[in-house]
N, C-alpha and C. Protein backbone atom coordinates (compact mmCIF):
# COMPACT_ATOMS: atom_id res chain seq x y z
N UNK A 1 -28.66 -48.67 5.29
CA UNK A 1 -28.28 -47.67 6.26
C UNK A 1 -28.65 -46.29 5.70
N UNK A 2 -29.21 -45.53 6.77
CA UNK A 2 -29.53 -44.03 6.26
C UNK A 2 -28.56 -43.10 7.37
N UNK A 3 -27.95 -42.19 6.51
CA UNK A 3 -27.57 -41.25 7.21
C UNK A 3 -27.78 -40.16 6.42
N UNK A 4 -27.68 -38.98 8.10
CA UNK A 4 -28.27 -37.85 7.50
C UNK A 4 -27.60 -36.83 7.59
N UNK A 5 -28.00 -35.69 6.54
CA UNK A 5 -26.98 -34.76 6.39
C UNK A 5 -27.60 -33.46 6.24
N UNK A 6 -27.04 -31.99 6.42
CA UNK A 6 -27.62 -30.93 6.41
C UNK A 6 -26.51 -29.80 5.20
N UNK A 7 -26.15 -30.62 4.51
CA UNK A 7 -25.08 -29.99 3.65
C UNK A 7 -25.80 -29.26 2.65
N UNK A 8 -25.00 -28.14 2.64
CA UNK A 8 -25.24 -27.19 1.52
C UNK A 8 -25.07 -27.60 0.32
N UNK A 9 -25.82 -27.89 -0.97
CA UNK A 9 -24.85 -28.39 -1.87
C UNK A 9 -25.75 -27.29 -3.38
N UNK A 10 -25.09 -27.84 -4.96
CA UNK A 10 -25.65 -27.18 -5.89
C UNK A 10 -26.83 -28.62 -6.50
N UNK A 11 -27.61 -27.44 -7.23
CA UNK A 11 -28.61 -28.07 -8.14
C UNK A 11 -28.94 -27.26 -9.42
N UNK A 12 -28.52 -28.43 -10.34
CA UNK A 12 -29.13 -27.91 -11.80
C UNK A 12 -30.68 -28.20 -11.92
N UNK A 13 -31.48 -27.23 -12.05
CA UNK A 13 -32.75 -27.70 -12.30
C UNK A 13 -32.89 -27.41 -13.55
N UNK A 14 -34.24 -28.11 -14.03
CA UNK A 14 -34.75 -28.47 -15.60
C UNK A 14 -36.73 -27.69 -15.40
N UNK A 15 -37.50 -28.11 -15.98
CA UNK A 15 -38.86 -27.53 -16.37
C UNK A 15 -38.90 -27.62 -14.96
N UNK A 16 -40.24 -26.99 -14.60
CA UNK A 16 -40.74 -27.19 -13.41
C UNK A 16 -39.61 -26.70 -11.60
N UNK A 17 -38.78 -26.43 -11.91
CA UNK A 17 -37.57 -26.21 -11.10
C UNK A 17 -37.74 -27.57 -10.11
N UNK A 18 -37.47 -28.55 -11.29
CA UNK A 18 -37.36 -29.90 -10.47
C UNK A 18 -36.22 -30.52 -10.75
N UNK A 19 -35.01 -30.63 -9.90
CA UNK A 19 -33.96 -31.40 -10.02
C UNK A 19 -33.24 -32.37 -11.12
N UNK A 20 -31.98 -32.00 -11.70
CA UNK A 20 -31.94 -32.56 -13.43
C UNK A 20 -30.15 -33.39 -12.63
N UNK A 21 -29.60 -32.25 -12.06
CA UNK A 21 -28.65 -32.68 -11.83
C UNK A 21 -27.97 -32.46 -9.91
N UNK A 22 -26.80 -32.62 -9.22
CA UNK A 22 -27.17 -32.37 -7.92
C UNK A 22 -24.93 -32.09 -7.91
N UNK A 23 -24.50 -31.41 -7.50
CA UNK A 23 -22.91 -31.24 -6.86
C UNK A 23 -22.61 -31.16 -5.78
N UNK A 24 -21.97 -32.37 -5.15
CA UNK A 24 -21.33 -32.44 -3.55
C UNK A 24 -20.18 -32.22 -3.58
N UNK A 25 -19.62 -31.63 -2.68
CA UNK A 25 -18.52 -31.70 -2.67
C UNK A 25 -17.49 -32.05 -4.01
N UNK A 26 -18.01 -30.89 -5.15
CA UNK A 26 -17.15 -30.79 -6.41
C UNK A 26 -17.48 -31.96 -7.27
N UNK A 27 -18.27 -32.99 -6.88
CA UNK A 27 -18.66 -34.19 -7.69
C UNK A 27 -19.97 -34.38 -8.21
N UNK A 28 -20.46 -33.71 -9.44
CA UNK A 28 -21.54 -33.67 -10.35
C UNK A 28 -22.10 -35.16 -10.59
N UNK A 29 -23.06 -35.42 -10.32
CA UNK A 29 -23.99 -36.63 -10.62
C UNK A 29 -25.34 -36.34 -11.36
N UNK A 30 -25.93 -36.81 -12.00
CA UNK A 30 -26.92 -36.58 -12.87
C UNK A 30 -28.07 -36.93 -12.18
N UNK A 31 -29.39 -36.79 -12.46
CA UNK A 31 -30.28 -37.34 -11.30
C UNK A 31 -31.26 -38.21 -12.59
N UNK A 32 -30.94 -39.34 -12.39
CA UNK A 32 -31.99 -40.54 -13.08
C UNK A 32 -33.43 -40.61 -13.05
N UNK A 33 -34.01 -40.42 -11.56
CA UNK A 33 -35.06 -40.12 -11.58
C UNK A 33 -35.60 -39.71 -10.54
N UNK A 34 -36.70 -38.93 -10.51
CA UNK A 34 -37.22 -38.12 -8.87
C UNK A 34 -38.46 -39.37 -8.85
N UNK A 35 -37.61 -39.76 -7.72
CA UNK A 35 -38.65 -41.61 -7.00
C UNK A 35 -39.84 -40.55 -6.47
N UNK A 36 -39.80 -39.63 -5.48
CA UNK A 36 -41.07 -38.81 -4.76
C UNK A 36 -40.25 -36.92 -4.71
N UNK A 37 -42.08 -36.73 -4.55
CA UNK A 37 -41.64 -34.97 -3.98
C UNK A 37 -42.70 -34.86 -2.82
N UNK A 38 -42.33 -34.01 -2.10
CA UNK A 38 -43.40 -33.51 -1.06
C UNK A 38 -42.58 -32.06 -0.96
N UNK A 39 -43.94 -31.19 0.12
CA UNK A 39 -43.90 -30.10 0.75
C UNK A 39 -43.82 -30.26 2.23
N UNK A 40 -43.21 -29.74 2.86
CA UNK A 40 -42.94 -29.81 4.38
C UNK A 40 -42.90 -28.28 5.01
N UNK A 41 -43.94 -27.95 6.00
CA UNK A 41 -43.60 -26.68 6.52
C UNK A 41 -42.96 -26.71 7.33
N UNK A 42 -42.09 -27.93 8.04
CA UNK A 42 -41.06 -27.79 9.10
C UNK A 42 -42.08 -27.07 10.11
N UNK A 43 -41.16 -27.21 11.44
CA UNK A 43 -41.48 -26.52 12.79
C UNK A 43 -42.05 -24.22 12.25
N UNK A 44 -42.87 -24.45 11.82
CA UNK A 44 -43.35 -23.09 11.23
C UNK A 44 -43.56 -22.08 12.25
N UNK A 45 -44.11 -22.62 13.59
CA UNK A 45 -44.29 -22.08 15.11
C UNK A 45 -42.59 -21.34 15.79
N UNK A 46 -41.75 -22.01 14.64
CA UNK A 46 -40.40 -21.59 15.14
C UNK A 46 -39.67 -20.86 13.97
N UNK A 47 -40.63 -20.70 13.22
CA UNK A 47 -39.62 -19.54 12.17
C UNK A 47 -39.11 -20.57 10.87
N UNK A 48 -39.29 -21.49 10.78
CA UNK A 48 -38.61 -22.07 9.62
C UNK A 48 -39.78 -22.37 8.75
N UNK A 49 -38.77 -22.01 7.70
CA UNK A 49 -39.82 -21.68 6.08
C UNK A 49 -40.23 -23.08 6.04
N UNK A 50 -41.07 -23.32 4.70
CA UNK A 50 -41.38 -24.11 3.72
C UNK A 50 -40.32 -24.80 3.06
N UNK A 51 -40.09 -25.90 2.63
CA UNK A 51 -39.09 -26.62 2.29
C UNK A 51 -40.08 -27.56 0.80
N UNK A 52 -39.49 -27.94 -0.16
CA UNK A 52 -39.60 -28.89 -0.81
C UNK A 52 -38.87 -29.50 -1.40
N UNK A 53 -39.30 -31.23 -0.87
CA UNK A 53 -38.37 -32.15 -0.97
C UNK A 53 -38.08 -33.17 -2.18
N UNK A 54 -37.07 -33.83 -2.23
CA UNK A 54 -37.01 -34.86 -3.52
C UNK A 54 -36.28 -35.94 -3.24
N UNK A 55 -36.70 -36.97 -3.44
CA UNK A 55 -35.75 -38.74 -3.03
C UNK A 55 -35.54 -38.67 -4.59
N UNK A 56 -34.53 -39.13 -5.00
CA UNK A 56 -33.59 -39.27 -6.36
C UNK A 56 -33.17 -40.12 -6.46
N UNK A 57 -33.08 -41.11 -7.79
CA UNK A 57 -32.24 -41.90 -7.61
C UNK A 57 -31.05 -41.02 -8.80
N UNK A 58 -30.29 -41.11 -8.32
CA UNK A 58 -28.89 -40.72 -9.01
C UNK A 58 -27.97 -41.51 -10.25
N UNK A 59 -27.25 -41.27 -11.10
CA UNK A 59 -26.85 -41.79 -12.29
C UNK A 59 -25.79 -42.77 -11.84
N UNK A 60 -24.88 -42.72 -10.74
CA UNK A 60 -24.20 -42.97 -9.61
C UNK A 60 -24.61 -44.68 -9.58
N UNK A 61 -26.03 -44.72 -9.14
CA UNK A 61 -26.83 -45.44 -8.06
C UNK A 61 -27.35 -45.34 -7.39
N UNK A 62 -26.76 -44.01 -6.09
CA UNK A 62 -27.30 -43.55 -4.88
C UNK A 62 -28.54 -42.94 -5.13
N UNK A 63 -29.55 -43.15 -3.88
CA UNK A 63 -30.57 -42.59 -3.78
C UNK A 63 -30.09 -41.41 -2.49
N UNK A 64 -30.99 -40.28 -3.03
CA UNK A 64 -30.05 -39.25 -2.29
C UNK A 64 -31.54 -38.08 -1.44
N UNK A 65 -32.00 -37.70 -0.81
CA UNK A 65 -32.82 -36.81 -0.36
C UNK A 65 -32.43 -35.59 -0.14
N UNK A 66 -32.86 -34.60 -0.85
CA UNK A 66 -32.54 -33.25 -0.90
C UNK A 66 -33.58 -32.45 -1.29
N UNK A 67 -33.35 -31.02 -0.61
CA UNK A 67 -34.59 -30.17 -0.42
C UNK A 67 -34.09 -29.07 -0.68
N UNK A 68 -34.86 -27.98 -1.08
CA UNK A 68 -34.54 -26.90 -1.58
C UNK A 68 -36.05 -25.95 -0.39
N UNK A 69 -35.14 -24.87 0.46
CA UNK A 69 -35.75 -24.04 1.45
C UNK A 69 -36.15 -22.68 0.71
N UNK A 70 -37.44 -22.64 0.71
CA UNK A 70 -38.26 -21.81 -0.37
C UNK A 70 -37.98 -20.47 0.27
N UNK A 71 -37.87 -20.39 1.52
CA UNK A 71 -37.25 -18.74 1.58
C UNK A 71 -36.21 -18.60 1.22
N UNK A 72 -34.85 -19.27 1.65
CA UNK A 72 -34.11 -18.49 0.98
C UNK A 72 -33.50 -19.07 0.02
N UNK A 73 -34.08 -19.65 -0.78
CA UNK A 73 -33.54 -20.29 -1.94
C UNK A 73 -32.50 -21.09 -2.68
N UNK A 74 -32.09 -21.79 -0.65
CA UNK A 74 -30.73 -22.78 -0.54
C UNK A 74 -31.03 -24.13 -0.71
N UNK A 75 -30.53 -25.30 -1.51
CA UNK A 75 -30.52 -26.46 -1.58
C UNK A 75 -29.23 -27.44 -0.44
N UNK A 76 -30.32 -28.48 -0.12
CA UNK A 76 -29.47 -28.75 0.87
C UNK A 76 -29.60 -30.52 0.92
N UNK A 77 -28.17 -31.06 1.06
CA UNK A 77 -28.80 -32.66 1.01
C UNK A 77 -29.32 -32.70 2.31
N UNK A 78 -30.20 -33.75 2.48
CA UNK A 78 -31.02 -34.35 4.12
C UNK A 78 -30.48 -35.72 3.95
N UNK A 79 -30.51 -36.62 3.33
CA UNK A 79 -30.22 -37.90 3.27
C UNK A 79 -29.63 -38.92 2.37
N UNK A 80 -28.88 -39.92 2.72
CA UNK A 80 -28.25 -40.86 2.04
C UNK A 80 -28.91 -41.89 2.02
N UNK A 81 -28.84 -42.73 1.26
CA UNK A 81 -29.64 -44.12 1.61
C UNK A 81 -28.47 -45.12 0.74
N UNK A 82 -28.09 -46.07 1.45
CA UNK A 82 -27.13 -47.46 1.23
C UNK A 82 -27.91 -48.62 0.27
């Protein structure tokens, strides 16, 4: 099951400002490993920045999708995966 989410959350990043660690809702998880990355310009015809993304697998277990919005420099989860 995937569900999806638009939550604000924190990120510790490491070299490269690539994802080391990720905080939801006050609960720190470590990030095991970045499975993929991409770039996405989103609907750009409508004003929304550049985004780049990361599928994680987490220390947890969870694989988690989260993106960080290159204008304004907010990290945000997009997805859960079961």
């Amino acid at each position: 099951m995937i569900e999806k989410y638009f939550q604000p959350i924190k990120v510790q990043c490491g070299n490269l400002h690539r994802p080391m660690a990720i905080e939801i809702n006050q609960l720190r998880v470590g990030v095991e490993t970045i499975l993929e990355s991409w770039y996405d310009t989103g609907c750009w015809w409508e004003g929304e920045s550049e985004k780049v993304f990361y599928r994680v697998y987490c220390q947890d277990g969870g694989v988690r999708e989260i993106f960080n919005d290159l204008s304004s420099g907010e990290w945000l989860l997009y997805r859960v995966y079961d």
